[in-house]
N, C-alpha and C. Protein backbone atom coordinates (compact mmCIF):
# COMPACT_ATOMS: atom_id res chain seq x y z
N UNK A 1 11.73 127.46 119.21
CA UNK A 1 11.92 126.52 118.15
C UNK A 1 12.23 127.20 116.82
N UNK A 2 11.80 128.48 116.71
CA UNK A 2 11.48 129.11 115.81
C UNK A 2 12.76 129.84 115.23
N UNK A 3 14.06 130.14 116.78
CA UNK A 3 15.24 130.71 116.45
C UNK A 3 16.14 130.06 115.49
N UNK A 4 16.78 131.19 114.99
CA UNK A 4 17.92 130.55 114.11
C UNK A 4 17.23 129.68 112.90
N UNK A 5 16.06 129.77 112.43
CA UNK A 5 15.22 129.04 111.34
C UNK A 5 15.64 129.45 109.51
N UNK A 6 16.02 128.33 109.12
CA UNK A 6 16.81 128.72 107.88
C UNK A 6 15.48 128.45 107.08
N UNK A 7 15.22 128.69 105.81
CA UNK A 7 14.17 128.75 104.94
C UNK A 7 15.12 128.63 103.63
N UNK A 8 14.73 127.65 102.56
CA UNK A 8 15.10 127.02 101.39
C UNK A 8 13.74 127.40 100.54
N UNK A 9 14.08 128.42 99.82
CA UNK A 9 12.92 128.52 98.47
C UNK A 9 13.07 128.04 97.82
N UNK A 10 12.68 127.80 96.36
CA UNK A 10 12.67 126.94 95.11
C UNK A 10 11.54 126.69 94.07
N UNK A 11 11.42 126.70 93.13
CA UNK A 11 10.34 126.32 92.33
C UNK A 11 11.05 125.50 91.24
N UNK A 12 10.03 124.70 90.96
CA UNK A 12 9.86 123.40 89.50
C UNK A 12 8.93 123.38 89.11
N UNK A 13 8.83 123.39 87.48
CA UNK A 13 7.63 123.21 86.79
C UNK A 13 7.26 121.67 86.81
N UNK A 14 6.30 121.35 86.76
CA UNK A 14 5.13 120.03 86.21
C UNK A 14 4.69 119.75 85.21
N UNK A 15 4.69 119.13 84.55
CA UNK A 15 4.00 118.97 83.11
C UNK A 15 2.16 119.14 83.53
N UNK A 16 1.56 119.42 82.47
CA UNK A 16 0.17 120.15 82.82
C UNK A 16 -0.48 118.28 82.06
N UNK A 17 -1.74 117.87 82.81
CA UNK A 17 -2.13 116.82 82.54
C UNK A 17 -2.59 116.60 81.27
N UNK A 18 -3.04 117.90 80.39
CA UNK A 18 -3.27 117.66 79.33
C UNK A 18 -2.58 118.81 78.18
N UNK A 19 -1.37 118.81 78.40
CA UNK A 19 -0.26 120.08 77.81
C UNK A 19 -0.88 119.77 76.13
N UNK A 20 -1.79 118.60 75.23
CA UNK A 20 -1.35 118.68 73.83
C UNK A 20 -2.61 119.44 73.28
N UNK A 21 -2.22 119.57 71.86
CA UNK A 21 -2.85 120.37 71.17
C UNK A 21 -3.76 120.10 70.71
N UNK A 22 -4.33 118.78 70.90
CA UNK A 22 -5.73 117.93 70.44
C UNK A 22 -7.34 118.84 70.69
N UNK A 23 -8.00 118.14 70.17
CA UNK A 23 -9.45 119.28 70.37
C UNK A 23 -10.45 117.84 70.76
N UNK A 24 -11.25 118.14 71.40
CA UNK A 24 -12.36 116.76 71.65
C UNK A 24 -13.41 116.75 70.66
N UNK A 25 -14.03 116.26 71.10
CA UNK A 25 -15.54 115.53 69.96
C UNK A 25 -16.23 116.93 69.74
N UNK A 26 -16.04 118.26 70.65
CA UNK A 26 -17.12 119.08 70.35
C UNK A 26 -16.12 120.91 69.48
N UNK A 27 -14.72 120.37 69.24
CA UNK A 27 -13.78 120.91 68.53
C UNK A 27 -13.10 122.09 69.95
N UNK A 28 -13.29 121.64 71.24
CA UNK A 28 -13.06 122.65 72.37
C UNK A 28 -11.13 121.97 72.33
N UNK A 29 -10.58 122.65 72.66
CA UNK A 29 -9.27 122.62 72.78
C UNK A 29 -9.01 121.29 74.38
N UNK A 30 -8.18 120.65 74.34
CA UNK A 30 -8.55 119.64 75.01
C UNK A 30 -7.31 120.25 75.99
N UNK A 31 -6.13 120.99 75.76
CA UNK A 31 -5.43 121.50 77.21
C UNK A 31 -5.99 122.09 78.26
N UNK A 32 -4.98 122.29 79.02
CA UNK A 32 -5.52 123.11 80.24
C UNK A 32 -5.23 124.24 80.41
N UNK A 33 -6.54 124.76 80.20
CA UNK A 33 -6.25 126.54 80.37
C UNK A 33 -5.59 127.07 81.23
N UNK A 34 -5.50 126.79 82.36
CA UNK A 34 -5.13 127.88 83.55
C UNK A 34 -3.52 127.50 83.81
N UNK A 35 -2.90 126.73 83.11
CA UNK A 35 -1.66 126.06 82.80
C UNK A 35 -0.92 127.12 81.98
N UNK A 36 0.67 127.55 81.73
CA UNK A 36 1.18 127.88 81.02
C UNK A 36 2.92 127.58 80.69
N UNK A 37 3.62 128.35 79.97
CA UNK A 37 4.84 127.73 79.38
C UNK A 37 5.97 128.00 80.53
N UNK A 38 6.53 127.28 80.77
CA UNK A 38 7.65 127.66 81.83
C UNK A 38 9.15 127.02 80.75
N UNK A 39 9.83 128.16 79.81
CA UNK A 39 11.01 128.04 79.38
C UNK A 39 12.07 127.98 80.54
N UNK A 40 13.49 126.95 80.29
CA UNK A 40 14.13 127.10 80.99
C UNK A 40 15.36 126.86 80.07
N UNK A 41 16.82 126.91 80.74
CA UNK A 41 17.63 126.51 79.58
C UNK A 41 18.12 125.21 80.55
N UNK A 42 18.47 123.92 80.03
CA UNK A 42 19.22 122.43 80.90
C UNK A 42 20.67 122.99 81.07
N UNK A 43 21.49 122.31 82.06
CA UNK A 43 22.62 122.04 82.07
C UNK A 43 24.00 122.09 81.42
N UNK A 44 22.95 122.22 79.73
CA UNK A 44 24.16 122.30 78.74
C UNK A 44 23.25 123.21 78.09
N UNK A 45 22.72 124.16 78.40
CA UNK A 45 22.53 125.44 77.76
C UNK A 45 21.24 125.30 76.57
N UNK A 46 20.70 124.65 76.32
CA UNK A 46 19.84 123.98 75.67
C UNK A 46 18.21 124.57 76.36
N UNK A 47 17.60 125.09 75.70
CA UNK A 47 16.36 125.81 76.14
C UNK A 47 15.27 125.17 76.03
N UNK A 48 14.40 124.34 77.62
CA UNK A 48 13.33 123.24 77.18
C UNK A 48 12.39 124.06 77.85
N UNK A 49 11.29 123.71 77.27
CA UNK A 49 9.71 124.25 77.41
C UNK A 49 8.65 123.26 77.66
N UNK A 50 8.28 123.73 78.83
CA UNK A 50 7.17 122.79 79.53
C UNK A 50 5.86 123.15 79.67
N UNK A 51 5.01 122.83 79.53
CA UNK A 51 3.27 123.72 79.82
C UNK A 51 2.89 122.79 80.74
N UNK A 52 2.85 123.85 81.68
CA UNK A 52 2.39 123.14 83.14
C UNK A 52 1.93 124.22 83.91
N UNK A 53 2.59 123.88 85.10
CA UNK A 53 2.33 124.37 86.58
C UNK A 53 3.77 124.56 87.21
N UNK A 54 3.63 125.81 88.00
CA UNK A 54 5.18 125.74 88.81
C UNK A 54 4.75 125.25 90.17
N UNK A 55 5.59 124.62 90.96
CA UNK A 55 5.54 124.44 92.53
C UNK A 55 6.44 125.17 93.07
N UNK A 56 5.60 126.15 94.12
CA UNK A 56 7.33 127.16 94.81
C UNK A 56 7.21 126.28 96.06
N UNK A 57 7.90 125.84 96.80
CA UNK A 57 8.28 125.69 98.12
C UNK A 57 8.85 126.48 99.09
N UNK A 58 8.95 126.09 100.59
CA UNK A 58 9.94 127.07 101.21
C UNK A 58 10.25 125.75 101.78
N UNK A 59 10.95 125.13 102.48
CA UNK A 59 11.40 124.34 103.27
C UNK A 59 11.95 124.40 104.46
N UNK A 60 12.75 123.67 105.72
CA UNK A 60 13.23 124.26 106.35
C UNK A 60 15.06 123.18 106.30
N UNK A 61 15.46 123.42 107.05
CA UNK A 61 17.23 122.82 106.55
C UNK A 61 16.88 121.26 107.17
N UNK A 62 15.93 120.58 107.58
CA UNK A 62 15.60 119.27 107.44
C UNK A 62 14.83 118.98 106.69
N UNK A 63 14.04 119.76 105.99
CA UNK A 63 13.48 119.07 104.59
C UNK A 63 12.29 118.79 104.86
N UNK A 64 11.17 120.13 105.57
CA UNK A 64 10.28 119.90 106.05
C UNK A 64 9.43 120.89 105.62
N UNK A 65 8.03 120.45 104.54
CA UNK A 65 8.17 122.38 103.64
C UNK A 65 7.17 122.70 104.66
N UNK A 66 7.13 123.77 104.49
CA UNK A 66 6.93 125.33 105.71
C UNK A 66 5.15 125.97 105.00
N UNK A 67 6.07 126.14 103.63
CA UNK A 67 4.70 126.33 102.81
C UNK A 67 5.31 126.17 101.35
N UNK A 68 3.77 126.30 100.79
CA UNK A 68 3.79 126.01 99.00
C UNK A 68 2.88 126.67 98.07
N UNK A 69 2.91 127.11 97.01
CA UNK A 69 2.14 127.33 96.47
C UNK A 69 2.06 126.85 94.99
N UNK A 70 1.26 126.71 94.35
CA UNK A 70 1.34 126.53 93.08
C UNK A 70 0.94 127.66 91.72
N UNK A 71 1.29 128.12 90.56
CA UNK A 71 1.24 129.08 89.95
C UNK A 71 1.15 128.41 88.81
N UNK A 72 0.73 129.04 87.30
CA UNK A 72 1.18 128.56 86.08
C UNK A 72 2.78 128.57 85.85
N UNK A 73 2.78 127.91 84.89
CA UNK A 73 4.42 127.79 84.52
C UNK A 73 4.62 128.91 84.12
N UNK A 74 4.23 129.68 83.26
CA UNK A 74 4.54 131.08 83.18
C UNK A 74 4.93 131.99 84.02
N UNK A 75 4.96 131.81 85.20
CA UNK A 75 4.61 132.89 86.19
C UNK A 75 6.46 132.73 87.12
N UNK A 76 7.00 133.81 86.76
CA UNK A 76 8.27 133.78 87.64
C UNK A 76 8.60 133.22 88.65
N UNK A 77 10.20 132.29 89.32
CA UNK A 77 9.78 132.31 90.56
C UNK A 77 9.53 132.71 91.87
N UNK A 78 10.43 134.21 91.07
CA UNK A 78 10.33 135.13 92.10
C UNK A 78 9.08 135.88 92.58
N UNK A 79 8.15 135.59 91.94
CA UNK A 79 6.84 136.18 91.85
C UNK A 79 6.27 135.68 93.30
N UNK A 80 6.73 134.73 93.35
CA UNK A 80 6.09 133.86 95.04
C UNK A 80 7.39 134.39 96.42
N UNK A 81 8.17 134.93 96.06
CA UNK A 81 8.78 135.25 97.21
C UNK A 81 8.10 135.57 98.32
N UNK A 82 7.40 136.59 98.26
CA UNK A 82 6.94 137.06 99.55
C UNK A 82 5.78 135.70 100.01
N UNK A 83 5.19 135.04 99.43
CA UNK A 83 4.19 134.15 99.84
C UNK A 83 5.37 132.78 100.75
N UNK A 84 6.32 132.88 100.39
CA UNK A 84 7.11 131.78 100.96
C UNK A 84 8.34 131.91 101.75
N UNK A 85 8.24 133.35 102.44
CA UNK A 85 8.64 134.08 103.60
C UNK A 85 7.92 133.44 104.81
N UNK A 86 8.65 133.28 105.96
CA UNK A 86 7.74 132.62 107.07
C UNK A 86 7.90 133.72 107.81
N UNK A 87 8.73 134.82 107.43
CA UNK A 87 8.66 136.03 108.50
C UNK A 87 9.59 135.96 109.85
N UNK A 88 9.82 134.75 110.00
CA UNK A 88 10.57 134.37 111.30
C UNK A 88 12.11 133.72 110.76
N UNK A 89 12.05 133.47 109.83
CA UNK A 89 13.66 133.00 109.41
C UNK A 89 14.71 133.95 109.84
N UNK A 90 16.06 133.12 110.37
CA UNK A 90 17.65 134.13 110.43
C UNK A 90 18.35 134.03 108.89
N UNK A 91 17.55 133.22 108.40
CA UNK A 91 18.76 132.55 107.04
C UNK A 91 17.61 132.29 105.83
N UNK A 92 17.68 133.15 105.06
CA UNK A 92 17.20 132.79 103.61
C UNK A 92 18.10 131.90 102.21
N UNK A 93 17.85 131.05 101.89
CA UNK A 93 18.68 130.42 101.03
C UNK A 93 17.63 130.55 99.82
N UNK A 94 18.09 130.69 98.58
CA UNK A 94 17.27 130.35 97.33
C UNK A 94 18.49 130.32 95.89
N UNK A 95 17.84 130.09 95.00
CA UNK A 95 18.88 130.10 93.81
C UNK A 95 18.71 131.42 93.27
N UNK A 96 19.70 131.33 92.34
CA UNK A 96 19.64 133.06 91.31
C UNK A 96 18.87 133.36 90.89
N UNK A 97 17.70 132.34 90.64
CA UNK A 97 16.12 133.60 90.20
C UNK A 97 15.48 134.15 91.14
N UNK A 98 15.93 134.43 92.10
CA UNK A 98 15.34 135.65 93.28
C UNK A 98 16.60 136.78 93.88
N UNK A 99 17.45 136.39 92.91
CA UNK A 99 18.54 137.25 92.89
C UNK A 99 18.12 138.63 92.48
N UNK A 100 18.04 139.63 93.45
CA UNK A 100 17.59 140.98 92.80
C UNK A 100 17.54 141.95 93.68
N UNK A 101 17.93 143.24 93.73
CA UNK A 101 17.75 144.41 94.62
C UNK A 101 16.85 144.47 95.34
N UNK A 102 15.61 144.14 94.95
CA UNK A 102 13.96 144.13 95.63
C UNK A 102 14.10 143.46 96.79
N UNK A 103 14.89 141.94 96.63
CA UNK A 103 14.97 140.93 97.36
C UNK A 103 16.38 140.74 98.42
N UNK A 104 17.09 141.52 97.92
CA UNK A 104 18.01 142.20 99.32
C UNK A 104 17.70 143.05 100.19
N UNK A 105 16.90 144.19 99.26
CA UNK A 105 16.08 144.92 100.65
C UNK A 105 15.34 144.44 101.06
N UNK A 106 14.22 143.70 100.48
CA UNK A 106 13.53 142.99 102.00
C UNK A 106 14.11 142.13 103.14
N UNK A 107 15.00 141.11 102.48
CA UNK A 107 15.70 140.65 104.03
C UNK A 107 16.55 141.92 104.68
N UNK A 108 17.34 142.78 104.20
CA UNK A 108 17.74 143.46 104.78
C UNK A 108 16.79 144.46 105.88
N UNK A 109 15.76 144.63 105.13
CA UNK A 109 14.65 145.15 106.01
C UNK A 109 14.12 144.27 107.51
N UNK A 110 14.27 143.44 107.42
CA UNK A 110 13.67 142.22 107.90
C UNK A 110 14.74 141.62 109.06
N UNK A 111 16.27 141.79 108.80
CA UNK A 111 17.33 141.55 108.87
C UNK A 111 17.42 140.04 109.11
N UNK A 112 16.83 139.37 107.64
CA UNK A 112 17.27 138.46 107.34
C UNK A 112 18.46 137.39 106.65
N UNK A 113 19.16 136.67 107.17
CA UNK A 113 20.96 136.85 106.22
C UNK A 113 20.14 136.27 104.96
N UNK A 114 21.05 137.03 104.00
CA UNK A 114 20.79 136.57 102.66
C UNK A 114 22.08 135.82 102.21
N UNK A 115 21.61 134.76 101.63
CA UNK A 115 22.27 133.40 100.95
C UNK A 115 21.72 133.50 99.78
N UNK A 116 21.37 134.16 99.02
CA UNK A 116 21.10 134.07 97.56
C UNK A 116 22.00 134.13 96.68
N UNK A 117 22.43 133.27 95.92
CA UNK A 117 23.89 133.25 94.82
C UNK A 117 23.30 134.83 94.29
N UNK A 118 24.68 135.23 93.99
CA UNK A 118 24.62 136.14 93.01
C UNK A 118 24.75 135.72 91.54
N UNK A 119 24.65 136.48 90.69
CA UNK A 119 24.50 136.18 89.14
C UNK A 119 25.71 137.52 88.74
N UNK A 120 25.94 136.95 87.55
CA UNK A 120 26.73 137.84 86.86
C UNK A 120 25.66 138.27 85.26
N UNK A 121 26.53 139.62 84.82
CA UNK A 121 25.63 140.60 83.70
C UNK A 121 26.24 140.53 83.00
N UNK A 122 26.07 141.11 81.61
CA UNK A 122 26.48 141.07 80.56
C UNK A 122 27.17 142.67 81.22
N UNK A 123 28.36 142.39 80.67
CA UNK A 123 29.42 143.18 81.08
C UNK A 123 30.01 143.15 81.93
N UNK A 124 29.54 142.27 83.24
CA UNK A 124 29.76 142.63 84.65
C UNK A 124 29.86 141.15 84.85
N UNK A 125 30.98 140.23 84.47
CA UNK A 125 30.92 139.11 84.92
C UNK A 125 31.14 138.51 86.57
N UNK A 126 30.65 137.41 87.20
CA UNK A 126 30.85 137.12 88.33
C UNK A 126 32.23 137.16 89.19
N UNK A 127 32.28 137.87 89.92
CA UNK A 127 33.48 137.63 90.62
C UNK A 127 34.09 136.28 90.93
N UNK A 128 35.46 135.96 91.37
CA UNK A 128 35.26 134.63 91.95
C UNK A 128 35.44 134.43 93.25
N UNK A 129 35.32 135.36 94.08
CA UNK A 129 34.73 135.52 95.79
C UNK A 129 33.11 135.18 95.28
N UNK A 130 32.04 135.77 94.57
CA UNK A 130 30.98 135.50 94.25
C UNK A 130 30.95 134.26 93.74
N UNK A 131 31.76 133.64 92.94
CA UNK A 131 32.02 132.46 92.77
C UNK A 131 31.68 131.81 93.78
N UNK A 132 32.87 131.38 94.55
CA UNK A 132 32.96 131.10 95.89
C UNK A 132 31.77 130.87 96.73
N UNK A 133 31.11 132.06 97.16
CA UNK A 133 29.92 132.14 97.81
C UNK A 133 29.00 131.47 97.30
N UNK A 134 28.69 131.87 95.87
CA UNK A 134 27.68 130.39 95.41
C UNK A 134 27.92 129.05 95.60
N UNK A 135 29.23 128.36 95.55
CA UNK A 135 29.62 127.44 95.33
C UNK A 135 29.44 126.78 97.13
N UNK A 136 29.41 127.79 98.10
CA UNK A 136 29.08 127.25 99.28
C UNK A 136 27.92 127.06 99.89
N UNK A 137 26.98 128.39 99.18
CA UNK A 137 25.47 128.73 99.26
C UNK A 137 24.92 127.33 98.92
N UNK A 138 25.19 126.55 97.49
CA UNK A 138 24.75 125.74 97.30
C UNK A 138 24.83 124.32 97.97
N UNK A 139 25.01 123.96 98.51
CA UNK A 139 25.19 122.52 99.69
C UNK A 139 24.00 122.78 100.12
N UNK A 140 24.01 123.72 101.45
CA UNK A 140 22.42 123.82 101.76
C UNK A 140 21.19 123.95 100.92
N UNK A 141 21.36 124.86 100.28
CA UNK A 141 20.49 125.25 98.98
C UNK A 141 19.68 124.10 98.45
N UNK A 142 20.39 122.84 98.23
CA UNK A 142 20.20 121.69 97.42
C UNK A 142 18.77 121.19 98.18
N UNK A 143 18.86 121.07 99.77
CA UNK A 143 17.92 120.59 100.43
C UNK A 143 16.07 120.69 99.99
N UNK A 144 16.25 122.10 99.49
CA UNK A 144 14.97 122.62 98.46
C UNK A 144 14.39 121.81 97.41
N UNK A 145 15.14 120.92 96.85
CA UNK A 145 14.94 120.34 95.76
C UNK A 145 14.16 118.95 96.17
N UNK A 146 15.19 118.42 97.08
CA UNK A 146 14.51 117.08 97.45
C UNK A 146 13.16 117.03 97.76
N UNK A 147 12.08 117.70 98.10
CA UNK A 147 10.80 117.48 97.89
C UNK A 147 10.69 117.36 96.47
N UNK A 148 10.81 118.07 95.59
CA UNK A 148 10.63 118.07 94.06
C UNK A 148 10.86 116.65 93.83
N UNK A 149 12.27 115.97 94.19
CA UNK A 149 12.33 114.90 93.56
C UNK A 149 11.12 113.61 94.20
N UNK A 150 10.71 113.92 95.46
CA UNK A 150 10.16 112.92 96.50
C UNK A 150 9.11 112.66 95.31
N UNK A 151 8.14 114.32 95.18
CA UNK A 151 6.76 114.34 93.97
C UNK A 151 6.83 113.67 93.05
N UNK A 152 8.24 113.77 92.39
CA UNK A 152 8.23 113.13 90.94
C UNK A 152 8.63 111.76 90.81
N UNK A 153 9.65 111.18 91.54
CA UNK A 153 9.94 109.79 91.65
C UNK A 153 9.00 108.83 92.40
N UNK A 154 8.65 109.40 93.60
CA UNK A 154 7.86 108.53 94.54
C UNK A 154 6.18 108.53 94.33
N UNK A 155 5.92 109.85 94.10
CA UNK A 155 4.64 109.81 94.09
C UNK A 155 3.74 109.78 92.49
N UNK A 156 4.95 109.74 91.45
CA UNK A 156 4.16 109.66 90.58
C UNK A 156 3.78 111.23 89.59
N UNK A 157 4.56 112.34 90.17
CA UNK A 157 3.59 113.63 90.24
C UNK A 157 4.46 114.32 88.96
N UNK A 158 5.51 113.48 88.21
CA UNK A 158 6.41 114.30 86.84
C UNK A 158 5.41 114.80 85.97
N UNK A 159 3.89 114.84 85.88
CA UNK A 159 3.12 115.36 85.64
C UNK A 159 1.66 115.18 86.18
N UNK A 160 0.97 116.04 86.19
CA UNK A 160 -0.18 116.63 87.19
C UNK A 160 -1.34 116.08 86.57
N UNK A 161 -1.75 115.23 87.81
CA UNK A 161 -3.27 114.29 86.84
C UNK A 161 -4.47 115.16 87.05
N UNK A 162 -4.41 116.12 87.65
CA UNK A 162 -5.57 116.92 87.45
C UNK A 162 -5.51 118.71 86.59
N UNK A 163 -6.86 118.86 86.06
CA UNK A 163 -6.96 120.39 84.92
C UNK A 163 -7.27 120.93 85.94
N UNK A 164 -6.71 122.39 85.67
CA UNK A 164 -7.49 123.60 86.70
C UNK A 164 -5.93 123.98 88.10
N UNK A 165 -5.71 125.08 88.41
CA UNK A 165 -5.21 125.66 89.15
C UNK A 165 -5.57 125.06 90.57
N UNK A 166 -7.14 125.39 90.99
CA UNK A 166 -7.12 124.98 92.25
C UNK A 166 -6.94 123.53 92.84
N UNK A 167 -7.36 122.59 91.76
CA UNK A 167 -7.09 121.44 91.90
C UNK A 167 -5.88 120.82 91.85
N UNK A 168 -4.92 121.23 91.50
CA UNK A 168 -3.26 121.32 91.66
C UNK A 168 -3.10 121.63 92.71
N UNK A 169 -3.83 122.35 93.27
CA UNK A 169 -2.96 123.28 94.42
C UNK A 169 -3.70 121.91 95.44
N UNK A 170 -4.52 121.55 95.33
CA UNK A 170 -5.04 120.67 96.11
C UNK A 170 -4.43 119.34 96.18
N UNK A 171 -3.97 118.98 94.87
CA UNK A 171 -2.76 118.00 95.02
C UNK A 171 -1.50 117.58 95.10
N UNK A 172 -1.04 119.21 95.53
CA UNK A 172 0.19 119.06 95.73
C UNK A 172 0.21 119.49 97.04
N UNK A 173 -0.73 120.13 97.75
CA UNK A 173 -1.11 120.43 99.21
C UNK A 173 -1.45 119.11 99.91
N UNK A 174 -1.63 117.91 99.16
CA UNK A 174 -1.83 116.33 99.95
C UNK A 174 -0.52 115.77 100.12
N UNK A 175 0.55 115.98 98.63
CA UNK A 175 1.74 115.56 98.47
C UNK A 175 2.58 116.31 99.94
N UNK A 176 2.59 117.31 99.90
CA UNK A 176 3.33 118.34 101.15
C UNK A 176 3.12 117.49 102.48
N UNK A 177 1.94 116.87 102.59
CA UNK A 177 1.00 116.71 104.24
C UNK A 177 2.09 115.34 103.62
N UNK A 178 2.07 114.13 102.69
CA UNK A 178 2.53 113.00 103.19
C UNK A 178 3.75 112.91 102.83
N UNK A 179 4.74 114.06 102.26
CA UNK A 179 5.87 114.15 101.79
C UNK A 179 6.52 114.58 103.76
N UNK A 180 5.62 115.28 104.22
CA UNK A 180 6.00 116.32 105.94
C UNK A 180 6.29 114.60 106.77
N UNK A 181 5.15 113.70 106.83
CA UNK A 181 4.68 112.48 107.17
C UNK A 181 5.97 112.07 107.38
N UNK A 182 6.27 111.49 106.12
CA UNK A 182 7.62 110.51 105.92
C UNK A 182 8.69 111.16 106.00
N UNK A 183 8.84 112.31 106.08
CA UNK A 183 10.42 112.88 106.41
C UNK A 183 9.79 112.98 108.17
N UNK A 184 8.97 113.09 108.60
CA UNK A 184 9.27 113.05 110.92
C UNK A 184 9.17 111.57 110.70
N UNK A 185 8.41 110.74 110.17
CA UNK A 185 8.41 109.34 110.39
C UNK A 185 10.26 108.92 110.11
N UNK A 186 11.04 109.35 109.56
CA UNK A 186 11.99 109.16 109.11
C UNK A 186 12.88 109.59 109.65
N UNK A 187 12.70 111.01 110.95
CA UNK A 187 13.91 111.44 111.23
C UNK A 187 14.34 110.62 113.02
C-alpha cells in the first residue's frame, strides 16, 4: 500500500487565541506565551504578521494527513521537515520554504524524488525550465493546503480557541482524526 506513496508538506500559521496586548485585573499580560510572530509577505508583496501557531502537515496525494505537528509561528517551516517525513515516500512535494541543499541531500540520501520548486537568488535569477518545473510541481502541491482550508472554513479553527502549545497540538490532532473521517467517508 505503502509503494509509490507521494507526501505533500506544508505549513500555515493560526491566529493565537489571545494574540492582544491587553493585561488582566492582576496587570499579567493577557497573550499567549508559548505563541509567536509568523511574518509572511501576501500575493502582492505586502508583509503580514500573525502571532500564533504554525500547523506543518504531511499529507498524502488524496488528502489524507499522514502526520502533523504544531510549532509557534516563529518557528520555520522547514524546521519540521524531518518530523513530517514518513520515511516510506517515492515522491516528496513541498513549496520553496524547504527549498535547500540540506533538503536535497536527504531525499537524495533516502532516494526520495524531490518535487520541491526551486527559488531563485539575488543574482541568480530562476531559470525558466525551473520556471516550468514549479509551475507543474504545483498542481499536486496544492493538495497540502486543502486541510488548512477544511480547519479554517469548516471547523471554525482561523484562530485557535485554546492558550498553550500542547493544547493546540491537541486541537488540531482532533481536527486531523475528523478532517481523515470525512475525506474516507467521502471518497
Amino acid at each position: 500500500m505503502t509503494e509509490g506513496r507521494i507526501n505533500i508538506i506544508d505549513a500555515t500559521p493560526f491566529e493565537a487565541a489571545q494574540p492582544g496586548r491587553g493585561k488582566d485585573a492582576n496587570d499579567e499580560p493577557t497573550r499567549d506565551p508559548e505563541a509567536g510572530w509568523h511574518v509572511k509577505a501576501d500575493s502582492r508583496g505586502n508583509m503580514k504578521s500573525t502571532y500564533g501557531y504554525s500547523i506543518h502537515t504531511g499529507v498524502d496525494e488524496d488528502g489524507f494527513i499522514h502526520r502533523q505537528t504544531v510549532t509557534p509561528g516563529n518557528a520555520h517551516d522547514s524546521t519540521e521537515r524531518d518530523t513530517l517525513l514518513l520515511g516510506d515516500e517515492a515522491v516528496l512535494y513541498a513549496d520553496a520554504a524547504y527549498c535547500s541543499q540540506a533538503t536535497a541531500d536527504k531525499l537524495n540520501r533516502f532516494c526520495i524524488n524531490d518535487q520541491v520548486p526551486r527559488k531563485g537568488f539575488r543574482g541568480h535569477p530562476l531559470s525558466d525550465a525551473n520556471r516550468l518545473r514549479n509551475d507543474a510541481i504545483a498542481v499536486t502541491r496544492s493538495g497540502g493546503e486543502r486541510s488548512f482550508a477544511t480547519y479554517k472554513s469548516r471547523y471554525g479553527l482561523a484562530r485557535t480557541r485554546l492558550m498553550g502549545l500542547v493544547k493546540n497540538l491537541a486541537l488540531f490532532g482532533l481536527a486531523s482524526i475528523a478532517h481523515n473521517i470525512m475525506k474516507g467517508e467521502n471518497s
